[in-house]
Protein backbone atom coordinates (compact mmCIF):
# COMPACT_ATOMS: atom_id res chain seq x y z
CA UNK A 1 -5.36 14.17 6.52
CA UNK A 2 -8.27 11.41 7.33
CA UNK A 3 -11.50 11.12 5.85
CA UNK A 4 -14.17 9.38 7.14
CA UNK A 5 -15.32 5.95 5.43
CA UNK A 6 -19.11 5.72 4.67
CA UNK A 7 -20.01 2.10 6.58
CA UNK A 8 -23.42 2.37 4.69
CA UNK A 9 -22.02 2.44 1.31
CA UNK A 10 -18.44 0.55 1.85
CA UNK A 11 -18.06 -3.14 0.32
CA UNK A 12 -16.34 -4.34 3.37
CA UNK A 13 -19.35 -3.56 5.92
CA UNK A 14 -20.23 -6.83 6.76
CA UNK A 15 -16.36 -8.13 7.59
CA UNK A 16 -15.83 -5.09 9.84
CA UNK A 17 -19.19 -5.90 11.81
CA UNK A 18 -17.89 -9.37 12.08
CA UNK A 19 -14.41 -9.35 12.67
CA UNK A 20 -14.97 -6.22 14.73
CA UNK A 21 -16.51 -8.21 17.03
CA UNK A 22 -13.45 -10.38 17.81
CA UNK A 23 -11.34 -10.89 21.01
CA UNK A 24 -8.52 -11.17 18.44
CA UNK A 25 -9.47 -9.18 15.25
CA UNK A 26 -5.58 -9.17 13.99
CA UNK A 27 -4.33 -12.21 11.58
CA UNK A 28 -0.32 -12.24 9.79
CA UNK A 29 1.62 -14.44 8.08
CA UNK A 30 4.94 -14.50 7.16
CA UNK A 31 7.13 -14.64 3.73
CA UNK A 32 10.38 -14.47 2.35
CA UNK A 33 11.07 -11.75 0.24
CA UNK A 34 14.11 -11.46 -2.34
CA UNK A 35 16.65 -8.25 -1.12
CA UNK A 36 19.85 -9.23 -3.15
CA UNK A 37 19.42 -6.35 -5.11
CA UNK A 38 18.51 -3.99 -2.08
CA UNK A 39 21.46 -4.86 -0.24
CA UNK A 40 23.90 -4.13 -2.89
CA UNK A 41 21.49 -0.68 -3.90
CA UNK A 42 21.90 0.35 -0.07
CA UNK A 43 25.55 -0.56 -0.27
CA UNK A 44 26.12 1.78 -3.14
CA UNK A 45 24.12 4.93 -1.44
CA UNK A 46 25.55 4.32 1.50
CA UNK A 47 22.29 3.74 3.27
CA UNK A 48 22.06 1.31 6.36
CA UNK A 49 19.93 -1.59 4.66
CA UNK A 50 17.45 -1.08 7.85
CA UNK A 51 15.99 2.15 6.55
CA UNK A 52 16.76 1.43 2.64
CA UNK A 53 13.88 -1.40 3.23
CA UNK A 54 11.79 0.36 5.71
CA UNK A 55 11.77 3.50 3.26
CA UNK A 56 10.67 1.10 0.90
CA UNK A 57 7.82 -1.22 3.28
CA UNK A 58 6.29 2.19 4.12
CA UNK A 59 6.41 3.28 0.80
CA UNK A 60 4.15 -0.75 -0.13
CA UNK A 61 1.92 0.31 2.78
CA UNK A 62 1.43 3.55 1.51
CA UNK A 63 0.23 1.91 -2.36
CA UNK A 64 -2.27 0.00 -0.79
CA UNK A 65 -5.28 1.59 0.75
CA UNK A 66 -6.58 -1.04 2.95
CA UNK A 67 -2.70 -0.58 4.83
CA UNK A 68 -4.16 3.01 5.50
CA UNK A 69 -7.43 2.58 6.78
CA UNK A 70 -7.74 2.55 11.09
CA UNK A 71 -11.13 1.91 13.29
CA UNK A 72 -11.42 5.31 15.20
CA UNK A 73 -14.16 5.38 17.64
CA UNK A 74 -16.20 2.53 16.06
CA UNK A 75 -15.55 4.54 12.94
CA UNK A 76 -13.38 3.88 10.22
CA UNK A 77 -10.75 6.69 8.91
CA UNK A 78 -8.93 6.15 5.64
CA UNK A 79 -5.59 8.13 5.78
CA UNK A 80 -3.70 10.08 3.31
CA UNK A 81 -0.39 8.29 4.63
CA UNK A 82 0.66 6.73 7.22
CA UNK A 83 4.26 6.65 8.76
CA UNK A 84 6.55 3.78 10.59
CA UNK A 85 6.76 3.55 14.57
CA UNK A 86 9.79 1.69 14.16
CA UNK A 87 11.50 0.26 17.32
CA UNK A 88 14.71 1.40 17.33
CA UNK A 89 17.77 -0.56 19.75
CA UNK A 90 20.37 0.87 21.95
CA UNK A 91 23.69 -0.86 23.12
CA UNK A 92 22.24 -1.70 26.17
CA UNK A 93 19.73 -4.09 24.61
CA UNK A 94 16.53 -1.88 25.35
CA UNK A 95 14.81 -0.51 22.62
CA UNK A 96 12.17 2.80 22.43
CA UNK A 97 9.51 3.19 20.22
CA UNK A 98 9.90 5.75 17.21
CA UNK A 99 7.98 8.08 15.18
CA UNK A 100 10.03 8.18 11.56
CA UNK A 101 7.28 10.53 8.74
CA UNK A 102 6.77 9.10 5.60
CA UNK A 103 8.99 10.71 2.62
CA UNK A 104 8.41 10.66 -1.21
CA UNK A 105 12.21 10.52 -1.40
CA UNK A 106 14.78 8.10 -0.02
CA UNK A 107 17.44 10.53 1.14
CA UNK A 108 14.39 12.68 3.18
CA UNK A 109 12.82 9.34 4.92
CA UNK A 110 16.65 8.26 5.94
CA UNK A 111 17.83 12.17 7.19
CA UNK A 112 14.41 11.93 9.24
CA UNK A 113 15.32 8.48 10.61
CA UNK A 114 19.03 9.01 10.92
CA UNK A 115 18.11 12.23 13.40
CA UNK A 116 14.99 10.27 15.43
CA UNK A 117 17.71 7.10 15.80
CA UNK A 118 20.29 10.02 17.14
CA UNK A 119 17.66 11.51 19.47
CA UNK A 120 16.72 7.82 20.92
CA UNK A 121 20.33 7.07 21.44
CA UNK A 122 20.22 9.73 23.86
CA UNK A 123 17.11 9.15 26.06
CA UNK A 124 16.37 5.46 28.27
CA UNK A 125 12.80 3.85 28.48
CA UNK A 126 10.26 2.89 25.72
CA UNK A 127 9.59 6.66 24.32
CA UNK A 128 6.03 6.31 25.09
CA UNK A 129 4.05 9.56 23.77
CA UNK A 130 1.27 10.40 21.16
CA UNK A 131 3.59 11.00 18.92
CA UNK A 132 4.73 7.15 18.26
CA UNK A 133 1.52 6.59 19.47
CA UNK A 134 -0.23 7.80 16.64
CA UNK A 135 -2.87 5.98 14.73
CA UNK A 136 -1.67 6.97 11.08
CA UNK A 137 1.48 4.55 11.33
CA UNK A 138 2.55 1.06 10.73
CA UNK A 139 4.10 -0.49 13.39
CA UNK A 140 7.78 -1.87 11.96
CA UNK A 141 10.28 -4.58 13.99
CA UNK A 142 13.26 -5.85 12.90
CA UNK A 143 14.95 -9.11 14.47
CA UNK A 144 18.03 -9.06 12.39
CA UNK A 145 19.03 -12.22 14.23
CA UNK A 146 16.46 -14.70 13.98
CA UNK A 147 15.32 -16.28 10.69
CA UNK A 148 11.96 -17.15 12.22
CA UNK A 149 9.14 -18.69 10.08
CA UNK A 150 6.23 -17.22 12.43
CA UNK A 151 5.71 -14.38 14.75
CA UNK A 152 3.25 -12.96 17.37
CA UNK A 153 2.79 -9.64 19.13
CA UNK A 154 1.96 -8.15 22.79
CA UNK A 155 -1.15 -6.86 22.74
CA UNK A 156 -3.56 -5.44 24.98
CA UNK A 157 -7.24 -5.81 24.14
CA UNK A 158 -8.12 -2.67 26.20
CA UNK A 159 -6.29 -0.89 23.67
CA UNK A 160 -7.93 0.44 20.50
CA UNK A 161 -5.28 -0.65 17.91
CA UNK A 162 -5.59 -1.38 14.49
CA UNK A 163 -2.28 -0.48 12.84
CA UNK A 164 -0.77 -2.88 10.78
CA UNK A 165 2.20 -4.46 12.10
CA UNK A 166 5.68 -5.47 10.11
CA UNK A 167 8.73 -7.73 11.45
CA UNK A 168 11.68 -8.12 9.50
CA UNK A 169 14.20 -11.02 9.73
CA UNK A 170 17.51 -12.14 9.13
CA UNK A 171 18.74 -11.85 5.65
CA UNK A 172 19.91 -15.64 4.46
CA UNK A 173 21.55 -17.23 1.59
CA UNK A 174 19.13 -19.30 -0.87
CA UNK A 175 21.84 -20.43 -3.71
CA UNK A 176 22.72 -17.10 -5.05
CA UNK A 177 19.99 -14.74 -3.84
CA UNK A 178 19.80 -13.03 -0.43
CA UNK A 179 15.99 -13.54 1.38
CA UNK A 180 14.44 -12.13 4.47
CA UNK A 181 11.71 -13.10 6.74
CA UNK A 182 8.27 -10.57 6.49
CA UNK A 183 5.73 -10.84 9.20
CA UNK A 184 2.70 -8.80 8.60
CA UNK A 185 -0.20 -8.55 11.14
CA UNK A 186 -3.17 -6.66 9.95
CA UNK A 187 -6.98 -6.23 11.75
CA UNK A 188 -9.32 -8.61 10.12
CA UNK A 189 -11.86 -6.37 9.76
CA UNK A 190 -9.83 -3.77 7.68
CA UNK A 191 -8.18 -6.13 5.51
CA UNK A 192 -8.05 -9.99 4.30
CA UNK A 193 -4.98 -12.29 2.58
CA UNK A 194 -5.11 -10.76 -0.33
CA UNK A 195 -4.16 -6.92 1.07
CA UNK A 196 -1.77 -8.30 2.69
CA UNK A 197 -0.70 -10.10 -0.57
CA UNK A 198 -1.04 -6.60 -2.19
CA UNK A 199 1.89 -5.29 -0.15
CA UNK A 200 4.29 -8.04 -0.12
CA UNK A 201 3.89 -7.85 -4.06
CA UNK A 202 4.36 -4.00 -4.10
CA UNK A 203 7.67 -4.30 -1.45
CA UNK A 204 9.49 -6.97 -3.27
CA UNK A 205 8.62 -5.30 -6.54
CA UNK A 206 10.43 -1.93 -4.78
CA UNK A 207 13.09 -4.01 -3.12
CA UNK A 208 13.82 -5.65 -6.82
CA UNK A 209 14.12 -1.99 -8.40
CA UNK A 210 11.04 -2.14 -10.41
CA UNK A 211 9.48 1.17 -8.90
CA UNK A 212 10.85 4.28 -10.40
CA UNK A 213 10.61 5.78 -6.78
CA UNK A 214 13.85 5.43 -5.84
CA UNK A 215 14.41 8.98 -3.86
C-alpha cells in the first residue's frame, strides 16, 4: 500500500524541488556498526549472519519513514513497507538481483530468503524483472571481502530511481568487538544526514538486541 504525499502541505517541499533538480540527487556515507552480538545471536539460531542482519537493516528501514518514501512520476509515494532487492552470488562469481518481502518475524524473512537464494542458484543472468525491480524496496549489497571505508554505485540517470541503497562489509576485529562497514545511499531530495543517521541508530540498536523484535 502507497499513499500519496501532499507537496503543498509537506515540510520537505522546498529540498525535493531542489535536489530534484540534480544530475546526481543521491548522497551516502559509510559507518561501522558493532555486530558482536549478532554474530553470536545468528550462530545460536542457526541463521546465516547475511540474512540475520539484512532481516534486521530492513526491519531500520522500515522504522524510519523517510527510508519509505519514493518519487513516482514527479510525485512522491510514502509506502507502507518496503522490501530488500538483495544481490544474491553464485559459485561462478555472477550474481542476480533478488526480490526477498519484508517479514515481522525473523524465521518468515529467512524461509522467504532461503527459497529466493535456492531459486537464483538455479537460473544464470542478472534476474532482471518488475519484480526486483520494484520501487517499494531497498536496494542491499554485501562485499563480505572488502573492509572499504567508501563506496559508489552504477547508475543510470535515465532511470527513475530513488530507492535507498545499503552495502555491507567485512566484519573486523576492533579489540574485543566485531564491526562492519555500512554504506547507505539515499536521494537528497527524500532524505538528509540525519535519516540516514535515524537508521544506522535503529540497526545497531537491533543488531545489539535492544529491539524486542527478534522473530
Amino acid at each position: 500500500m502507497r499513499q500519496l504525499i501532499d507537496l503543498a502541505t509537506w515540510p520537505r517541499r522546498e529540498h525535493f524541488e531542489f535536489f530534484g533538480q540534480f544530475d546526481e540527487p543521491f548522497f551516502g556515507l559509510v559507518a561501522e556498526v558493532d555486530c558482536t552480538r549478532a554474530r553470536d545471536e545468528a550462530r545460536r539460531r542457526g541463521v546465516p549472519f547475511f540474512l540475520y542482519y539484512l532481516y534486521h537493516a530492513v526491519q531500520a528501514a522500515n522504522a524510519v519513514p523517510e527510508f519509505r518514501h519514493r518519487i513516482e512520476q514527479g510525485q512522491v509515494v510514502a509506502y507502507d513497507r518496503v522490501h530488500a532487492s538483495a544481490t544474491i552470488g553464485r559459485p561462478d562469481r555472477t550474481f542476480s538481483f533478488s526480490f526477498i518481502e519484508q517479514q515481522d518475524a525473523l524465521v518468515d524473512f529467512v524461509a522467504g530468503a532461503q527459497a529466493e537464494i535456492a531459486a537464483i542458484q538455479a537460473t544464470t543472468g542478472l534476474g532482471l524483472s518488475e519484480r526486483t525491480a520494484r520501487p517499494d524496496v531497498l536496494h542491499c549489497s554485501a562485499i563480505p571481502w572488502v573492509k572499504f571505508t567508501g563506496l559508489t554505485h552504477a547508475r543510470s540517470f535515465q532511470f527513475p530511481d530513488s530507492a535507498p541503497k545499503i552495502s555491507f562489509g567485512q566484519v573486523h576485529p576492533a579489540g574485543a568487538a566485531q564491526l562492519m562497514p555500512v554504506a547507505v545511499n539515499v536521494h537528497h531530495a527524500l532524505a538528509d544526514g540525519y535519516h540516514v543517521g535515524q537508521f544506522l541508530e535503529q540497526f545497531q540498536r537491533r543488531l545489539a538486541g535492544e529491539s524486542s523484535a527478534q522473530g
